[in-house]
Protein backbone atom coordinates (compact mmCIF):
# COMPACT_ATOMS: atom_id res chain seq x y z
CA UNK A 1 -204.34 -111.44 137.97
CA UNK A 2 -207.77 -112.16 137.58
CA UNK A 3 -210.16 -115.37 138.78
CA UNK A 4 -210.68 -117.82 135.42
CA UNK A 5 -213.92 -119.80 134.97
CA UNK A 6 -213.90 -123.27 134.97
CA UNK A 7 -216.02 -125.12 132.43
CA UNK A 8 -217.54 -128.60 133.28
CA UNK A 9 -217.98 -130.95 130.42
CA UNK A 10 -219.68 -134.64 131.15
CA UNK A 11 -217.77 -137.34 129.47
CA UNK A 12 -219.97 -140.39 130.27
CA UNK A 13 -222.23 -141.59 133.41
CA UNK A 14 -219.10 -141.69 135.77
CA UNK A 15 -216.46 -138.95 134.50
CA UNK A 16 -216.35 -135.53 133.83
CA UNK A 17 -213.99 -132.61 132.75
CA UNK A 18 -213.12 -129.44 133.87
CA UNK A 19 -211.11 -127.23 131.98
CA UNK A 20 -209.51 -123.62 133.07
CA UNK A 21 -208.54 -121.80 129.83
CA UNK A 22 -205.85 -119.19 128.96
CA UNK A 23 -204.66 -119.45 131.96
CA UNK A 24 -201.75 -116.16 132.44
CA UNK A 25 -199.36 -115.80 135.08
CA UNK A 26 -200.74 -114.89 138.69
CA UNK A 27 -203.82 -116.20 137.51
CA UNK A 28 -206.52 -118.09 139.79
CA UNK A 29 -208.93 -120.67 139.02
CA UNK A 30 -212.63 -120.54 139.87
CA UNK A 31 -212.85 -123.27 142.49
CA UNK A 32 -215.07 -126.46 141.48
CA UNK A 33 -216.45 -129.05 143.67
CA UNK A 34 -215.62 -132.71 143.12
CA UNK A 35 -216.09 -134.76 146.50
CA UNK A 36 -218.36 -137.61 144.47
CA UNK A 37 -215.18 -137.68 142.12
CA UNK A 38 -212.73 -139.72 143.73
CA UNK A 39 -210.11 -140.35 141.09
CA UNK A 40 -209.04 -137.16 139.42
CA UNK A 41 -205.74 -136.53 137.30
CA UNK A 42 -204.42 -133.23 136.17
CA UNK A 43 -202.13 -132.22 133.29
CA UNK A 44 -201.86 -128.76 132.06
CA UNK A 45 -201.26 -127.93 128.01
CA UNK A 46 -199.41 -124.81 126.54
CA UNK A 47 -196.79 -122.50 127.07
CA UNK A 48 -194.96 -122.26 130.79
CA UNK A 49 -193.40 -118.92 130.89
CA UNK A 50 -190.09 -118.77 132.43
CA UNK A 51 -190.17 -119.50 135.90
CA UNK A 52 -193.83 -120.62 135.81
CA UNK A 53 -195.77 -123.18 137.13
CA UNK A 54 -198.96 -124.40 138.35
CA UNK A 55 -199.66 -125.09 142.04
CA UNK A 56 -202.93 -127.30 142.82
CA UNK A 57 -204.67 -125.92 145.76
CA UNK A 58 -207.68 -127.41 147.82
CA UNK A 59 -210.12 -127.23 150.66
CA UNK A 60 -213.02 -129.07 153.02
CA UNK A 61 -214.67 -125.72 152.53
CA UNK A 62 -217.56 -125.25 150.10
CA UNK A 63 -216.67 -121.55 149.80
CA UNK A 64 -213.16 -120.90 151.26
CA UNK A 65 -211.87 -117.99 152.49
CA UNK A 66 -208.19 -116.85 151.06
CA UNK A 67 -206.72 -118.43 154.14
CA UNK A 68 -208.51 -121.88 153.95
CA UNK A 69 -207.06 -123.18 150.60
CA UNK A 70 -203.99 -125.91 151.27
CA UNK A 71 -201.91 -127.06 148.35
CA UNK A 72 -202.67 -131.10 146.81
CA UNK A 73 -199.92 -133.70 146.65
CA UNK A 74 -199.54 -136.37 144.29
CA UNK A 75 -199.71 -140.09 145.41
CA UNK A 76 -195.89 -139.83 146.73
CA UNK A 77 -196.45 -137.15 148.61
CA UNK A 78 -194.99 -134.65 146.40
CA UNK A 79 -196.85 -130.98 146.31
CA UNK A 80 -198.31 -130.50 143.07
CA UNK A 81 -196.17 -127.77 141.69
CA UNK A 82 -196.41 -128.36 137.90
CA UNK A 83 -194.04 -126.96 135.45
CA UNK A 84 -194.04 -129.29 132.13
CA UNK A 85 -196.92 -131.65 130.49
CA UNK A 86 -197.07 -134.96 132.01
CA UNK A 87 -200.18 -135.56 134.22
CA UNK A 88 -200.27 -136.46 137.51
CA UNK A 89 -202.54 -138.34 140.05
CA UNK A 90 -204.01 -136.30 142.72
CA UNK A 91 -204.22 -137.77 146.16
CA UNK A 92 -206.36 -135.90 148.20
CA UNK A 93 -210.18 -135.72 147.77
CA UNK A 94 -211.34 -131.99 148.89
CA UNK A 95 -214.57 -130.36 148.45
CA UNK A 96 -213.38 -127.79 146.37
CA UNK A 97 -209.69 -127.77 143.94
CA UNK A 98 -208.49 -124.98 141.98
CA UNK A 99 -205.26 -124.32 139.75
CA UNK A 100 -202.91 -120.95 140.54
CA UNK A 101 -200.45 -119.82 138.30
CA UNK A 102 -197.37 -119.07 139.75
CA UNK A 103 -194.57 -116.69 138.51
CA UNK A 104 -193.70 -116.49 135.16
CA UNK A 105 -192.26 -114.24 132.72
CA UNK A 106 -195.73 -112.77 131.17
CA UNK A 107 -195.49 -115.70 127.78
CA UNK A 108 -197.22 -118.08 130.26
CA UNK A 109 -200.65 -119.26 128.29
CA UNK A 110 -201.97 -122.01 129.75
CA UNK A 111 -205.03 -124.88 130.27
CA UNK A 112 -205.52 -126.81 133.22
CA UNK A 113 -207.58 -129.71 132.77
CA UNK A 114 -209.13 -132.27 135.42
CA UNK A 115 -210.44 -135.66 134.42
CA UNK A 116 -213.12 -136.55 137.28
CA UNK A 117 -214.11 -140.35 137.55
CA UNK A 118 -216.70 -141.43 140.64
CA UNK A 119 -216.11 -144.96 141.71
CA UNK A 120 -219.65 -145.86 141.86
């Protein structure tokens, strides 16, 4: 269970990346703040363990406390609970977003990426 690092990557003026690598089960992502980035989309590449997934969590906080982290829905309304490779839109725009791994069988290996676009 340990806290992963993201890594930001600019990809032009308007959109970056942010990338969580090797991500194992009961794993945490570093938060990362992306107010200015409006439109951001998700997908997660390599191997789901059985029974694991990746849960999207956010906050209005610029340092939240365990307790102040909400999970993100996608534009239906659905929790972002992610357990294959398609990506998904994510609604809400919170100061700070961070993957979890949940569960999983210990085979879980995983990367969590964000594309980031600002509207301006």
């Amino acid at each position: 269970m340990a806290v992963v690092d993201p890594v930001v990557t600019q990809l032009d003026v308007k959109s970056i990346e942010v990338r969580w690598a090797a991500m194992v089960d009961n794993d945490t992502g570093g938060p990362v703040a992306l107010p200015q980035h409006a439109d951001k989309t998700v997908q997660v590449i390599g191997v789901f363990g059985v029974g694991g997934d990746v849960d999207l969590e956010g906050s209005t906080e610029t340092a939240p406390a365990s307790d102040e982290w909400g999970q993100l829905h996608d534009p239906q309304g659905t929790i972002i609970s992610i357990g294959d490779r398609l990506p998904l839109v994510i609604s809400e725009n919170t100061r700070t977003i961070r993957p979890v791994i949940a569960g999983g069988d210990g085979t879980t290996l995983l990367d969590v990426v964000i594309i980031a676009t600002a509207r301006v």
